[in-house]
N, C-alpha and C. Protein backbone atom coordinates (compact mmCIF):
# COMPACT_ATOMS: atom_id res chain seq x y z
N UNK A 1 2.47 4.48 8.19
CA UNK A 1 3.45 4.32 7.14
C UNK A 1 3.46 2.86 6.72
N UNK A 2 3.66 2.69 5.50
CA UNK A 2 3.80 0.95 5.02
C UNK A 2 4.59 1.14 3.82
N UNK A 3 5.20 -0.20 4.32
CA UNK A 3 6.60 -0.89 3.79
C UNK A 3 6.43 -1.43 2.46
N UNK A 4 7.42 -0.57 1.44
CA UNK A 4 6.85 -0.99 -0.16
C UNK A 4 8.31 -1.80 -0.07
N UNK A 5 7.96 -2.95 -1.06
CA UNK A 5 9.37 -4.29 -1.15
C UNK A 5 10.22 -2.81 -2.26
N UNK A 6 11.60 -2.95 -2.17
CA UNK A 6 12.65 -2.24 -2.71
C UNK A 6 12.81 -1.24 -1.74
N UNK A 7 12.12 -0.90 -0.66
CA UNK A 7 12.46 -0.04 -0.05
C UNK A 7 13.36 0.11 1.55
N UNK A 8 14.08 0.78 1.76
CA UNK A 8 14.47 0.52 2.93
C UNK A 8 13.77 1.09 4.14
N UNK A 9 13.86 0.82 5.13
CA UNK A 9 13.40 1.18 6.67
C UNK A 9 13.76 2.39 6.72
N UNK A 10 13.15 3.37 7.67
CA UNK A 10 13.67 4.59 7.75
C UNK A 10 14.56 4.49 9.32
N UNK A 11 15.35 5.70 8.91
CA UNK A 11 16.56 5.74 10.36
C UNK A 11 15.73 5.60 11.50
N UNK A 12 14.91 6.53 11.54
CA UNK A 12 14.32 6.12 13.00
C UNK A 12 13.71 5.27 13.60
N UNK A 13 12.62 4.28 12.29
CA UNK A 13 12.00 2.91 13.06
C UNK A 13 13.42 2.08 13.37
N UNK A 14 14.73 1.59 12.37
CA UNK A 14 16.21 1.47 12.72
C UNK A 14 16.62 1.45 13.98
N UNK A 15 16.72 3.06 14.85
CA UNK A 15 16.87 3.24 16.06
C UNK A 15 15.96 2.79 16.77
N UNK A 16 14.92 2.66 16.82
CA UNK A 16 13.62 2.36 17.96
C UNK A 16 13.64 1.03 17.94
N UNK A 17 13.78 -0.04 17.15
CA UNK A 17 13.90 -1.21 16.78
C UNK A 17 15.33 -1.60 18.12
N UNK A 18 16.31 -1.06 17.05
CA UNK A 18 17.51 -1.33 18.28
C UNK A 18 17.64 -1.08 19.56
N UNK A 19 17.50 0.01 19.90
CA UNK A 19 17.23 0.57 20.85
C UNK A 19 15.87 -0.03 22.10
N UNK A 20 15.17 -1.10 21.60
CA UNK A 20 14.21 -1.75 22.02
C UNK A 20 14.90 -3.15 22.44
N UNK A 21 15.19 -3.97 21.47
CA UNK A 21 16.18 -4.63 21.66
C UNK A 21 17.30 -4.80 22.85
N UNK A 22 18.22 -3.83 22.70
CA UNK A 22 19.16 -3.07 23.51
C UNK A 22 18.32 -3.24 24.93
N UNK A 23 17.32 -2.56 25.05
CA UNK A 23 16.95 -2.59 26.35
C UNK A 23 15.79 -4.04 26.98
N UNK A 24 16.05 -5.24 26.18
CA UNK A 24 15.64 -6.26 26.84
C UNK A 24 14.28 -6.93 25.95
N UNK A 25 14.00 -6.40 24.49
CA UNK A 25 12.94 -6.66 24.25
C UNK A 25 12.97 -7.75 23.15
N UNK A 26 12.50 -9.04 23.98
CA UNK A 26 12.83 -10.27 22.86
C UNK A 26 12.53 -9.78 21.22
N UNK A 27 13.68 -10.22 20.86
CA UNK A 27 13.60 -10.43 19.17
C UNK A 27 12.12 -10.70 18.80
N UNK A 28 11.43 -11.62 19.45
CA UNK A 28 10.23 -12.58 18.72
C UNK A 28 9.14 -11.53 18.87
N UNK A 29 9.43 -10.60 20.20
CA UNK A 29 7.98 -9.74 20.31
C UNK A 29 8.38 -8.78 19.65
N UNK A 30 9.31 -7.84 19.37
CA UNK A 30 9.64 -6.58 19.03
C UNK A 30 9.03 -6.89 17.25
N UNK A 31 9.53 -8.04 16.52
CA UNK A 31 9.24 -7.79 15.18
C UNK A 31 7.87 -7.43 14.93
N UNK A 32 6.60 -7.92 15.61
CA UNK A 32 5.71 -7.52 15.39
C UNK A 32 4.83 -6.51 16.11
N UNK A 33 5.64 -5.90 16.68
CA UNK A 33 5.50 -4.81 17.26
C UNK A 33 5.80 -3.50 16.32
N UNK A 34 7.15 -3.62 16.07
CA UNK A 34 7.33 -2.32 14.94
C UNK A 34 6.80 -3.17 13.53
N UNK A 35 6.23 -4.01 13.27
CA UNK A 35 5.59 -4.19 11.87
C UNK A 35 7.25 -4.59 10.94
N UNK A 36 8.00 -5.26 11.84
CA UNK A 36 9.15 -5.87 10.74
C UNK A 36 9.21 -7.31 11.23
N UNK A 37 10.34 -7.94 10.34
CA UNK A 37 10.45 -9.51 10.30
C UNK A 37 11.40 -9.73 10.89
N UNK A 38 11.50 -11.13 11.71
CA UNK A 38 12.31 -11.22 12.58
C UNK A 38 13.98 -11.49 12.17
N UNK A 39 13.40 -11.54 10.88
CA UNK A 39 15.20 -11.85 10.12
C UNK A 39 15.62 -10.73 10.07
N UNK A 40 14.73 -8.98 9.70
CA UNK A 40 15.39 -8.49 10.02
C UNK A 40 16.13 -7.79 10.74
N UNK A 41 15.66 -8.01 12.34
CA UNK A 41 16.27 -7.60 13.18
C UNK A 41 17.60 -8.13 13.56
N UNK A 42 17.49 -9.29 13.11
CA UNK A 42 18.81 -10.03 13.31
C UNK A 42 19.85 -9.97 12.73
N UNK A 43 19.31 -9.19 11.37
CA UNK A 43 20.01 -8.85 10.66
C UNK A 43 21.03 -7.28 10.66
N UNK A 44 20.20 -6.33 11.45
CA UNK A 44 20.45 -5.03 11.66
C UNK A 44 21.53 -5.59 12.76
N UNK A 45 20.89 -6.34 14.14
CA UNK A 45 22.13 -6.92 14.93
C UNK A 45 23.77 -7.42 14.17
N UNK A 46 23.34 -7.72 13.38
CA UNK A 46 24.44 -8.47 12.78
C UNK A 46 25.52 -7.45 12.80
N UNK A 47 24.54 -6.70 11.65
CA UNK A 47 25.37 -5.43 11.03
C UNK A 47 26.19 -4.57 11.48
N UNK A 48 25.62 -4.23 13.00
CA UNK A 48 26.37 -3.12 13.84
C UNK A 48 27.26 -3.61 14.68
N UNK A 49 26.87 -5.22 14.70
CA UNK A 49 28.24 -5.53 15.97
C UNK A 49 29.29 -5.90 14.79
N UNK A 50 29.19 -6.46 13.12
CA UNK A 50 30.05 -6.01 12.35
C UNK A 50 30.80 -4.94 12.15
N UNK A 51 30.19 -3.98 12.05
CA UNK A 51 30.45 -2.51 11.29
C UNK A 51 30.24 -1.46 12.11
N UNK A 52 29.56 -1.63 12.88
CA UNK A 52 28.99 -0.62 13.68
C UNK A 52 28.14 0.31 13.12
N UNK A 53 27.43 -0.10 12.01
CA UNK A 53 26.61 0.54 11.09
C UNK A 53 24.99 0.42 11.77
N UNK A 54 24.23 1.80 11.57
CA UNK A 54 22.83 1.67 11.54
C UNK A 54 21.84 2.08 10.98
N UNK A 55 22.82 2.23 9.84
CA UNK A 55 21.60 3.17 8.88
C UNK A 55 21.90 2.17 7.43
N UNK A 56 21.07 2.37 6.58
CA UNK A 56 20.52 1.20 5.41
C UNK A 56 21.92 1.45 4.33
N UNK A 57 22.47 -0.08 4.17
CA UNK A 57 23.57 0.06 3.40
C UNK A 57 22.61 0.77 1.71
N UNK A 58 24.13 1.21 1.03
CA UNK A 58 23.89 1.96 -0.46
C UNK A 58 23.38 0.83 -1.26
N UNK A 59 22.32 1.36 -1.77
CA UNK A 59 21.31 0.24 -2.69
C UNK A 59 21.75 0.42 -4.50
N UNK A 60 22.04 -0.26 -5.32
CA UNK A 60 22.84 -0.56 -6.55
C UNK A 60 24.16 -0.49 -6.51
N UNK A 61 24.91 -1.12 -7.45
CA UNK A 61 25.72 -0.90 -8.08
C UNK A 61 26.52 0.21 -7.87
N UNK A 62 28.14 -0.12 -8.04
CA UNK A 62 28.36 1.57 -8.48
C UNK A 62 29.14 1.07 -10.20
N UNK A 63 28.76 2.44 -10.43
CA UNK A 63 29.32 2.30 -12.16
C UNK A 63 30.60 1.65 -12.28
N UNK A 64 30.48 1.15 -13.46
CA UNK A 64 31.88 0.60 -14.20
C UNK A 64 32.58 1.58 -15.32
N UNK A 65 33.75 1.82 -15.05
CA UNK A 65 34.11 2.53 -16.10
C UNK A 65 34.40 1.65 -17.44
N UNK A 66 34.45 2.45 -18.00
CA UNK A 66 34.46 2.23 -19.47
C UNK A 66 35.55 1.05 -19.80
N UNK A 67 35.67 0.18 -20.18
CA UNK A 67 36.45 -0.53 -20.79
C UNK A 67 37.64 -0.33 -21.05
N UNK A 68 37.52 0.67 -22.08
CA UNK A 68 38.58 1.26 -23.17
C UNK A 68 38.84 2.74 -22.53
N UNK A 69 38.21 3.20 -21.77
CA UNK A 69 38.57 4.30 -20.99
C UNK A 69 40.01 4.88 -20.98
N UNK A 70 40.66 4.48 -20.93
CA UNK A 70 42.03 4.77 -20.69
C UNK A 70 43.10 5.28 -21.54
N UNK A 71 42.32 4.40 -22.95
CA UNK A 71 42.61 4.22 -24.79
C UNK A 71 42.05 4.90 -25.53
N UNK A 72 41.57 6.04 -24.77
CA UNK A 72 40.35 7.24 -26.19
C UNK A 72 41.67 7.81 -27.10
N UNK A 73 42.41 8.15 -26.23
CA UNK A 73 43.64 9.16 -27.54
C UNK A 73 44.73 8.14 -28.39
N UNK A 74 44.46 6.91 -28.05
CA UNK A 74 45.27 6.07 -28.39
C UNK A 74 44.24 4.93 -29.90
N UNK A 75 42.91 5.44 -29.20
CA UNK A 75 42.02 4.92 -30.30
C UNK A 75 42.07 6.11 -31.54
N UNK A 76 41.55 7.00 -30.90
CA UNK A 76 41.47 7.94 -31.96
C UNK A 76 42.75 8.59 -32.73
N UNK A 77 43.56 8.28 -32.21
CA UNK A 77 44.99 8.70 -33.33
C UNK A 77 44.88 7.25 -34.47
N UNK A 78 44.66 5.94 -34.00
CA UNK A 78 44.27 5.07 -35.01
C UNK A 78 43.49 5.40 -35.70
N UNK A 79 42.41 5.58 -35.39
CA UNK A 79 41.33 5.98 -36.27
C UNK A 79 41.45 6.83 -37.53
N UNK A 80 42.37 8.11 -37.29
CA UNK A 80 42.72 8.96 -38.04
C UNK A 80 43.95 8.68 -39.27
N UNK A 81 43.94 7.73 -38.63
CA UNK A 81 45.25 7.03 -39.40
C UNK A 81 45.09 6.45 -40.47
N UNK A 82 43.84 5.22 -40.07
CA UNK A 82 43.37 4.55 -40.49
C UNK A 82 41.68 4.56 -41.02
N UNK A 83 41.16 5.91 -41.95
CA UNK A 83 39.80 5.85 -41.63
C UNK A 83 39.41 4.38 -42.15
């Protein structure tokens, strides 16, 4: 398997990574062992003694509502008013 940039890690290299870790396996050897970088293991560490998270945070944005959202019946009675 190989690692395309935009993509995230899958759950299980995740677990095997940590779980390697966890049981004594320096940061410096493990990254090139599972074929990752050492920032990001440190980074997955980070994460779970934060959050307790181990699976790949939600990637984009979430939508914005509309602006004027709120003002459609309040626009459009103007409108009608006023063509």
């Amino acid at each position: 398997m190989t690692w395309r940039s935009g993509q995230a890690y899958s759950q299980d290299l995740r677990e095997r990574v940590l779980a390697a870790v966890d049981g004594g396996l320096r940061v410096r050897e493990g990254a090139p062992l599972f074929r990752v970088s050492i920032s990001y293991i440190y980074k997955a560490l980070a994460r779970r003694a934060a959050t307790g998270a181990t699976t790949a945070s939600a990637r984009g944005g979430a939508r914005r509502k509309a602006v004027l959202a709120g003002h459609e019946a309040a626009l459009l009675a103007h409108l009608r008013a006023r063509p």
